[in-house]
Each structure stands twice: as structure tokens, then as C-alpha cells.
Protein backbone atom coordinates (compact mmCIF):
# COMPACT_ATOMS: atom_id res chain seq x y z
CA UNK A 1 0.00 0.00 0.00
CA UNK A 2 1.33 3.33 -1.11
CA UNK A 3 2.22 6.01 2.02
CA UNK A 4 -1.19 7.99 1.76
CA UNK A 5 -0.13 11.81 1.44
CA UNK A 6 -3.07 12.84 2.96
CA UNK A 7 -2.16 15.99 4.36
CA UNK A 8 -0.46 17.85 1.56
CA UNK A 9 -3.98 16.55 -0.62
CA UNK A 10 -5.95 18.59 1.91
CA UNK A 11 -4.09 21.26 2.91
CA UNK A 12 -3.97 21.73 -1.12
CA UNK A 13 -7.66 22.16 -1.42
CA UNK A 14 -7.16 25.50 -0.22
CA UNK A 15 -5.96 26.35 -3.84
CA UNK A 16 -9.31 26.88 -4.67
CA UNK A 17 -10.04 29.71 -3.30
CA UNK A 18 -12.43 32.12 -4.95
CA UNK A 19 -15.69 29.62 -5.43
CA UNK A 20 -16.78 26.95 -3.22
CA UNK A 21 -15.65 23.55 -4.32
CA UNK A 22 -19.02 22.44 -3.94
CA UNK A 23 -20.43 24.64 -6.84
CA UNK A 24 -17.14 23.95 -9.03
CA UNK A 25 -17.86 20.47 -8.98
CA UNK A 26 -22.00 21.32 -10.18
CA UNK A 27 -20.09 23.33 -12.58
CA UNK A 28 -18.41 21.56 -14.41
CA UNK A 29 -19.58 19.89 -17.51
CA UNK A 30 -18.27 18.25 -20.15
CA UNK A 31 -17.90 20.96 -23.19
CA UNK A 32 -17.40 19.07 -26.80
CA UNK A 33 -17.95 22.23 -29.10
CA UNK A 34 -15.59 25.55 -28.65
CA UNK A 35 -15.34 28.72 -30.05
CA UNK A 36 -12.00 28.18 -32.14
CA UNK A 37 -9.94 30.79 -30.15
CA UNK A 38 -6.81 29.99 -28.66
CA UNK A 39 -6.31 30.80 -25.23
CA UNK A 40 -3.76 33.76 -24.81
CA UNK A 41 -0.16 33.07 -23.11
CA UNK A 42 -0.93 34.46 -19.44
CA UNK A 43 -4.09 31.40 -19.17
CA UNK A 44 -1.61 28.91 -20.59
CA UNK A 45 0.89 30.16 -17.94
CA UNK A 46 -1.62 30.25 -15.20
CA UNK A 47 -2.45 26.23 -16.06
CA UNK A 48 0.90 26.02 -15.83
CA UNK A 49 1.83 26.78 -12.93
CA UNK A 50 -1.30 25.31 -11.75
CA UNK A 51 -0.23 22.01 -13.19
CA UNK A 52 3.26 22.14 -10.84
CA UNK A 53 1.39 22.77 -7.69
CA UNK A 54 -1.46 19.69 -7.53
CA UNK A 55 -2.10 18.04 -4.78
CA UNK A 56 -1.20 14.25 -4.49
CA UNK A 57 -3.28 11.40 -2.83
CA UNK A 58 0.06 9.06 -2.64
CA UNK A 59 3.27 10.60 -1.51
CA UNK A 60 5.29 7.46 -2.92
CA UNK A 61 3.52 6.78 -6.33
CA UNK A 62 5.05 8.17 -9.86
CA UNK A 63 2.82 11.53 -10.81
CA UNK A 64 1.78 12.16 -14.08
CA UNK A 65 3.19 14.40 -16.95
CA UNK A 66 0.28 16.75 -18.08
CA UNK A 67 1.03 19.57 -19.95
CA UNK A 68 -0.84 22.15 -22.94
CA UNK A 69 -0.61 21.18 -25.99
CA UNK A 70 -1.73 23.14 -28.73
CA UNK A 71 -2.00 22.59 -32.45
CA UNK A 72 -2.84 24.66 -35.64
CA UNK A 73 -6.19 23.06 -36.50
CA UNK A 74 -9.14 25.76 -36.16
CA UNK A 75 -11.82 22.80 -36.18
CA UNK A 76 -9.91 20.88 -33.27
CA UNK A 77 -10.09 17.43 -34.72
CA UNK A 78 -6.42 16.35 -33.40
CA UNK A 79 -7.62 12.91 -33.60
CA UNK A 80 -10.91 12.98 -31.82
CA UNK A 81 -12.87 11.43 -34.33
CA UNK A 82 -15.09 14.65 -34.63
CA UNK A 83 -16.08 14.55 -31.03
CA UNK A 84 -14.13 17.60 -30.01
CA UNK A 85 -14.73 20.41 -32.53
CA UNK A 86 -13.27 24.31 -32.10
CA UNK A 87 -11.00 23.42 -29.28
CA UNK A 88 -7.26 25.33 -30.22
CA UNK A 89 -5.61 23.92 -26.99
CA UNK A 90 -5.63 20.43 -24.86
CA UNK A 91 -4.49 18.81 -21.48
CA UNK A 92 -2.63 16.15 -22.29
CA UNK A 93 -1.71 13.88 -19.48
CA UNK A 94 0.99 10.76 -19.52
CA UNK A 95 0.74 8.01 -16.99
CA UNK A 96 1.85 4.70 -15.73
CA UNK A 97 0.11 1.48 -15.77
CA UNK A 98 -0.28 0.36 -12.29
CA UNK A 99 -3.33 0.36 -10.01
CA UNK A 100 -1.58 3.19 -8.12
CA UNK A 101 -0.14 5.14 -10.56
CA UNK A 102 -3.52 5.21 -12.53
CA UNK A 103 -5.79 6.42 -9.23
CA UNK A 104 -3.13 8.82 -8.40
CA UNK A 105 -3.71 9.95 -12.34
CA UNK A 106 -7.06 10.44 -11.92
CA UNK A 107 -6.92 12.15 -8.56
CA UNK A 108 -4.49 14.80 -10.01
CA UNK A 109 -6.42 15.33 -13.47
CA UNK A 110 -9.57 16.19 -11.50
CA UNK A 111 -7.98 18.84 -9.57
CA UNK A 112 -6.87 20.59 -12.71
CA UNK A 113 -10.19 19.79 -14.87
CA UNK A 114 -11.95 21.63 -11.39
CA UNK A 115 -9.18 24.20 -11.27
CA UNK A 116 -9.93 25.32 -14.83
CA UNK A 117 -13.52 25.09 -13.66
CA UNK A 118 -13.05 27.61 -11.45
CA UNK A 119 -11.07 29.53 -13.82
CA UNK A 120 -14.04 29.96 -16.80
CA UNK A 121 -12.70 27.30 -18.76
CA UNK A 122 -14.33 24.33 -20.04
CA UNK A 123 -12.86 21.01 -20.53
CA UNK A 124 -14.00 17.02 -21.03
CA UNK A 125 -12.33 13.75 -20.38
CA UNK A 126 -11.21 11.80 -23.08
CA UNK A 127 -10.49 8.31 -22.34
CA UNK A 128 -11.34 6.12 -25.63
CA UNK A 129 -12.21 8.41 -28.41
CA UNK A 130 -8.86 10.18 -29.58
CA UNK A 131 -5.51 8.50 -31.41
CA UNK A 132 -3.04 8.50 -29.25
CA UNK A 133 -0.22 8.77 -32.04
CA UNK A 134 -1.02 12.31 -32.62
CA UNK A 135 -1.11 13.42 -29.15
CA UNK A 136 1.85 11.45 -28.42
CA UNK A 137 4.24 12.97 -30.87
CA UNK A 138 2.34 16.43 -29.95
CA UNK A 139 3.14 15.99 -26.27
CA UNK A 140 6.89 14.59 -26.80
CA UNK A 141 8.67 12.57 -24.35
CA UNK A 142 6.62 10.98 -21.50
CA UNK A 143 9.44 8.46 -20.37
CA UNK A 144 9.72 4.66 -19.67
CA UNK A 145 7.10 2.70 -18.68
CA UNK A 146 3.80 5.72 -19.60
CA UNK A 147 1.18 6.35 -22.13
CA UNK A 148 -1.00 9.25 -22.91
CA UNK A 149 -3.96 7.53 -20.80
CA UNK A 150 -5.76 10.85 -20.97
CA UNK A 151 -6.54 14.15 -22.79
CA UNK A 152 -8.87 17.19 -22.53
CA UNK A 153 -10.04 19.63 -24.67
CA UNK A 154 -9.80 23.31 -22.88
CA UNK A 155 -11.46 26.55 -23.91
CA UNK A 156 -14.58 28.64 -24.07
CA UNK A 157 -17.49 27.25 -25.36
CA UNK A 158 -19.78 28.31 -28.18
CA UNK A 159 -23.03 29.74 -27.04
CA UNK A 160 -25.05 26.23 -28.52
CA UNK A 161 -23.98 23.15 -28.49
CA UNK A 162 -23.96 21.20 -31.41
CA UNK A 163 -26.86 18.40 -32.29
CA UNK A 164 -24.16 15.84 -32.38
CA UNK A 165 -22.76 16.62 -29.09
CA UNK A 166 -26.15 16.84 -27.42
CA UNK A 167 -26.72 13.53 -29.01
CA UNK A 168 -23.96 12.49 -27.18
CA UNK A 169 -24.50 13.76 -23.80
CA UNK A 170 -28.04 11.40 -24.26
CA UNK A 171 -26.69 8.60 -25.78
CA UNK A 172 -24.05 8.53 -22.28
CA UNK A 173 -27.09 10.05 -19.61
CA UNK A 174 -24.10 12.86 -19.12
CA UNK A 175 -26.74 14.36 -17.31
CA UNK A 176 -28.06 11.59 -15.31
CA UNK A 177 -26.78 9.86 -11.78
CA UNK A 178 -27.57 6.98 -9.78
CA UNK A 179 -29.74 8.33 -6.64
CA UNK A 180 -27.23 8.49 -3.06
CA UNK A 181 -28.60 4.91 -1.82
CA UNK A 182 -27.67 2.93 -4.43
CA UNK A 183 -24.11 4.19 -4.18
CA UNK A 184 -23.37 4.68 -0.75
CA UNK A 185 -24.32 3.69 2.65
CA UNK A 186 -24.24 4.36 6.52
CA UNK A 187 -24.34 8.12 5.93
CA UNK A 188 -27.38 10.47 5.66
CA UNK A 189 -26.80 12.17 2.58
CA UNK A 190 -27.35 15.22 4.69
CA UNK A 191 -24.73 14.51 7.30
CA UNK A 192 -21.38 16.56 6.46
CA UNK A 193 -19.76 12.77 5.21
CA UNK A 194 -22.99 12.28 3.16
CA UNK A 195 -22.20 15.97 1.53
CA UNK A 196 -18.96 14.77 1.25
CA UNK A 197 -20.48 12.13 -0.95
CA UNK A 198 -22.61 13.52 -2.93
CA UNK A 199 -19.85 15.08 -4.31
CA UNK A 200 -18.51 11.98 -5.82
CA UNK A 201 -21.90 10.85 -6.88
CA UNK A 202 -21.31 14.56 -9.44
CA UNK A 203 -18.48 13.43 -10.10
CA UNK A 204 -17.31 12.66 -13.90
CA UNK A 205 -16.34 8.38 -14.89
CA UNK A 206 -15.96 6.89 -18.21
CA UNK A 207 -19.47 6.62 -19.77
CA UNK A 208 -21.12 8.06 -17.17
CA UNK A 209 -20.14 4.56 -15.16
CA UNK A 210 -20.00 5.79 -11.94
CA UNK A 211 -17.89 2.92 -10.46
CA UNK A 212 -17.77 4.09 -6.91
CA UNK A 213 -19.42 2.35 -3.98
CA UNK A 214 -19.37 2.95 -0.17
CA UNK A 215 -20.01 1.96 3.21
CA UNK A 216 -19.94 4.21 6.16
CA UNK A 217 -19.25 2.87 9.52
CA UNK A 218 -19.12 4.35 13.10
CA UNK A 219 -20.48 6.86 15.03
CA UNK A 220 -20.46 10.11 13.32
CA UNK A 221 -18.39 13.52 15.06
CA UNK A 222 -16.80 11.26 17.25
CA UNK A 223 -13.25 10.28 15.39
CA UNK A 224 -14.39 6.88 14.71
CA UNK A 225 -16.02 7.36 10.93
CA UNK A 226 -14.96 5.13 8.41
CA UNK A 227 -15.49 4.87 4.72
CA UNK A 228 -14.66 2.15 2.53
CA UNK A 229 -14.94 2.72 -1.04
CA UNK A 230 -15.20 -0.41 -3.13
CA UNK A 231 -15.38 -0.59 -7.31
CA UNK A 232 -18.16 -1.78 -8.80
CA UNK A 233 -16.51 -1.94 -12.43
CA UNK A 234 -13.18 -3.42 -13.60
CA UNK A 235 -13.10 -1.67 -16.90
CA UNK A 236 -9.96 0.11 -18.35
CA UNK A 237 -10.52 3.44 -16.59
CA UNK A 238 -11.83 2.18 -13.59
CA UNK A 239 -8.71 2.96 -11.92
CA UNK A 240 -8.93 6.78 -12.82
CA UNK A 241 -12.40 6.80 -12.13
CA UNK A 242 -11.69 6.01 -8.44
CA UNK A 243 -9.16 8.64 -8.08
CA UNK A 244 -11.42 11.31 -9.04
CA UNK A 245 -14.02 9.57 -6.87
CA UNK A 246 -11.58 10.40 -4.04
CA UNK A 247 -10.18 13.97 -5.45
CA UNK A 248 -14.42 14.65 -5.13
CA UNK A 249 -14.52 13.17 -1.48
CA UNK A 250 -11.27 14.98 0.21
CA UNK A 251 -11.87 18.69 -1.28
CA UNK A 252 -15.74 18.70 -0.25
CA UNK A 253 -14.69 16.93 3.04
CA UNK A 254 -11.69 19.87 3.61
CA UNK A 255 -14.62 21.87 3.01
CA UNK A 256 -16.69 20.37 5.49
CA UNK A 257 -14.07 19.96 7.91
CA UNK A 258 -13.54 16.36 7.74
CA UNK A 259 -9.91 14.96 7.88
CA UNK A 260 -8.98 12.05 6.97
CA UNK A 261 -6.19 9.11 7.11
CA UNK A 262 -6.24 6.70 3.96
CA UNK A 263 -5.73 2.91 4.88
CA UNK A 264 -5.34 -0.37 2.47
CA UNK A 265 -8.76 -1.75 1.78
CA UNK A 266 -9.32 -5.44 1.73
CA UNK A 267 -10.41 -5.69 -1.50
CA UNK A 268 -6.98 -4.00 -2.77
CA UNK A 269 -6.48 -1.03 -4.93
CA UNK A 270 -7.80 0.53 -6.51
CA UNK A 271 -10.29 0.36 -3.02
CA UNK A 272 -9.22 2.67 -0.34
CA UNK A 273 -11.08 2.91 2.81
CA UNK A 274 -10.78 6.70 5.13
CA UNK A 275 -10.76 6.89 8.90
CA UNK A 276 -11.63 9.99 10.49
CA UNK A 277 -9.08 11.94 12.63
């Protein structure tokens, strides 16, 4: 089991600091049609920057390379099949293959995809429909052992949406989640861990899966609060899905005053289970 970094994860939450997370993460929404404009050099240096200072979840697992990547194409078809139309820049990210390396991936991608959120920008995670080869040789080195795993468009939005895209958002229930109980138990959804929750049940997964399950144990606002997370799916990006399933859970539980330590669950990773301290 990795070293959980809790501490530098929440104490990092306080980079968002202008919205509440809470409304970043009901927000957010993924954005396949943008206006064509490039995003001028001081945003590109603010993601940047942003990009250096992410919180982790592991303090011993590899990171991921994400960087901007921009290419010359006005209609933004940089081998997303005609998903992603307009979009002048993307967030490329470069991962490993393990268990760990892959939640830690997804933790650290959702920070930025709700730091951009908070910035005006719009974004939407690509797991399956782009060619890698182009974004590869577009990103550059990634070192041994990684992969582009995942990319994001990132931009403004036209005013409309396109039929196809809105197509698409119907065709994945983009729009739709599976109610509290079915996901999650032991907590009102009322409770501050049941808000806590409810901001992973927003949260994004790879067709709208939404992969994460919990039970919560022991007697709330006494210390003795735990929550083990279980995965429901064992599909290629169930993995990522998890991590931002637990980027979700520690920023709205920072914001709720929660603290947490991160402990092995029994059911291995990418499971983690989170005992209240």
C-alpha cells in the first residue's frame, strides 16, 4: 500500500479559493464544441503553474506528466474522431500502468479539470475516443514505462452546443446519476460525510459509469467514521475513475471539515477505505 499523502492533498484544497468547491464540482460539464480561439499566453501560464502545484493522494507513487498542448487546427479534430470540434488547446496527461499510478492519475487530473472550472474554462475527459499517435508525438517525451492515458479539450465554449454533441450527452445520460442509496451507505446524505459524498456521486467516470461504492461505519463527530470505497466496475478506466471519486470526497470533506487518514482496503487497490481523525 502506497504512504497515503493525505495531508499535503488537503491542505492543497485551499488552492481553490475564490468559489466553493461544492459549486465547481455542479459546474463543471463536459464541453465538446468551442469557439475556435486559442487561449492567450498568461491562461496557458496560469495552467501552468497550476499544473506544478497539484495536490497528491500518494506521496510514494510516480505523478503524471500533463502539460498544454496546442496545435494549428481551427476545427480541433487532433484525432478525436469529430467529437471535439473548435478546441485550439488540450491537457494532455501521460501516466503509468499500475493500479496506483492510474488512481493517483485520476486524482491529479480532477484537480486541474476543477481548477480550470473555477477559472471559466471548459474542458471534457477523453479516455477512448482520440488517437493516441497524434497526441503522443504532440506531447513529446513521456518516459519509460507511460502512455497518454488521458486528454482534454480546454477553452470557451460556443453559445449552442452542437446536435451531435447533445446527441452524445443522451446517448451517455451525461446528465443523469444513480440516486445516493444505491451508491453509498451508513451516511445520511445530509450529514457533512454524506455531503462529502454527494460530491462523488457529481463526479465525472468513463461513460457516465459511476464505479464508486461505499459503506460508512461508526459513530459520526466522534473520530471513529470510516469509509470504505469499493469498485463496482473493472473496466480500463476504472482505476482513474476512483481517483477522481476520491479527489471529489477529500476537497468537499476539507470543506466540510472532515480529515482524513487513507488505509489499504481489503479488496486491494484501486479500493481505499478513510478513517476519520
Amino acid at each position: 500500500m502506497p504512504r497515503a499523502f493525505v495531508r499535503r492533498a488537503l491542505l492543497s484544497a485551499l488552492w481553490i479559493r475564490e468559489m466553493e468547491i461544492l459549486e465547481i464540482i455542479q459546474r463543471r460539464q463536459s464541453c465538446r464544441t468551442y469557439n475556435g480561439l486559442r487561449l492567450d499566453k498568461a491562461t496557458i501560464a496560469a495552467l501552468e503553474e497550476e499544473i506544478k502545484a497539484l495536490p497528491r493522494l500518494f506521496e510514494d507513487v510516480a505523478v503524471p506528466d500533463i502539460r498544454v498542448v496546442a496545435h494549428e487546427d481551427a476545427d480541433g479534430r487532433l484525432g478525436t474522431y469529430g467529437f471535439i470540434t473548435g478546441a485550439r488547446q488540450f491537457l494532455v496527461m501521460a501516466s503509468g500502468k499500475s493500479q496506483a499510478e492510474q488512481v493517483q492519475a485520476g486524482f491529479m487530473f480532477e484537480a486541474l479539470i476543477l481548477k480550470a472550472t473555477e477559472m471559466n474554462l471548459s474542458t471534457c475527459w477523453l479516455g477512448g475516443t482520440f488517437r493516441r499517435g497524434p497526441f503522443a508525438e504532440a506531447f513529446g517525451h513521456m518516459g519509460q514505462g507511460r502512455e497518454i492515458s488521458i486528454v482534454s479539450p480546454i477553452g470557451h465554449p460556443t453559445p449552442r452546443r452542437r446536435f451531435a454533441e447533445r446527441l452524445m450527452r443522451r446517448v451517455v445520460k451525461a446528465d443523469r446519476r444513480k440516486p445516493f442509496a444505491r451508491l453509498f451507505q451508513g451516511a445520511p446524505q445530509d450529514s457533512p460525510v454524506g455531503m462529502a459524498l454527494e460530491a462523488v456521486r457529481l463526479a465525472p467516470s468513463s461513460s457516465n459509469s459511476q464505479p464508486w461504492r461505499c459503506v460508512v461505519s461508526g459513530r459520526e463527530g466522534c473520530g471513529e467514521e470510516v469509509v470504505r470505497f469499493s469498485c463496482a466496475g473493472s473496466g480500463r478506466f476504472s482505476a482513474i475513475d476512483m481517483g477522481i471519486a476520491y479527489c471529489h470526497f477529500l476537497l468537499a470533506s476539507r470543506r466540510k471539515g472532515l480529515d482524513w487518514e487513507i488505509a489499504p482496503s481489503s479488496s486491494g487497490m484501486p479500493a481505499l477505505e478513510f478513517r476519520c481523525i
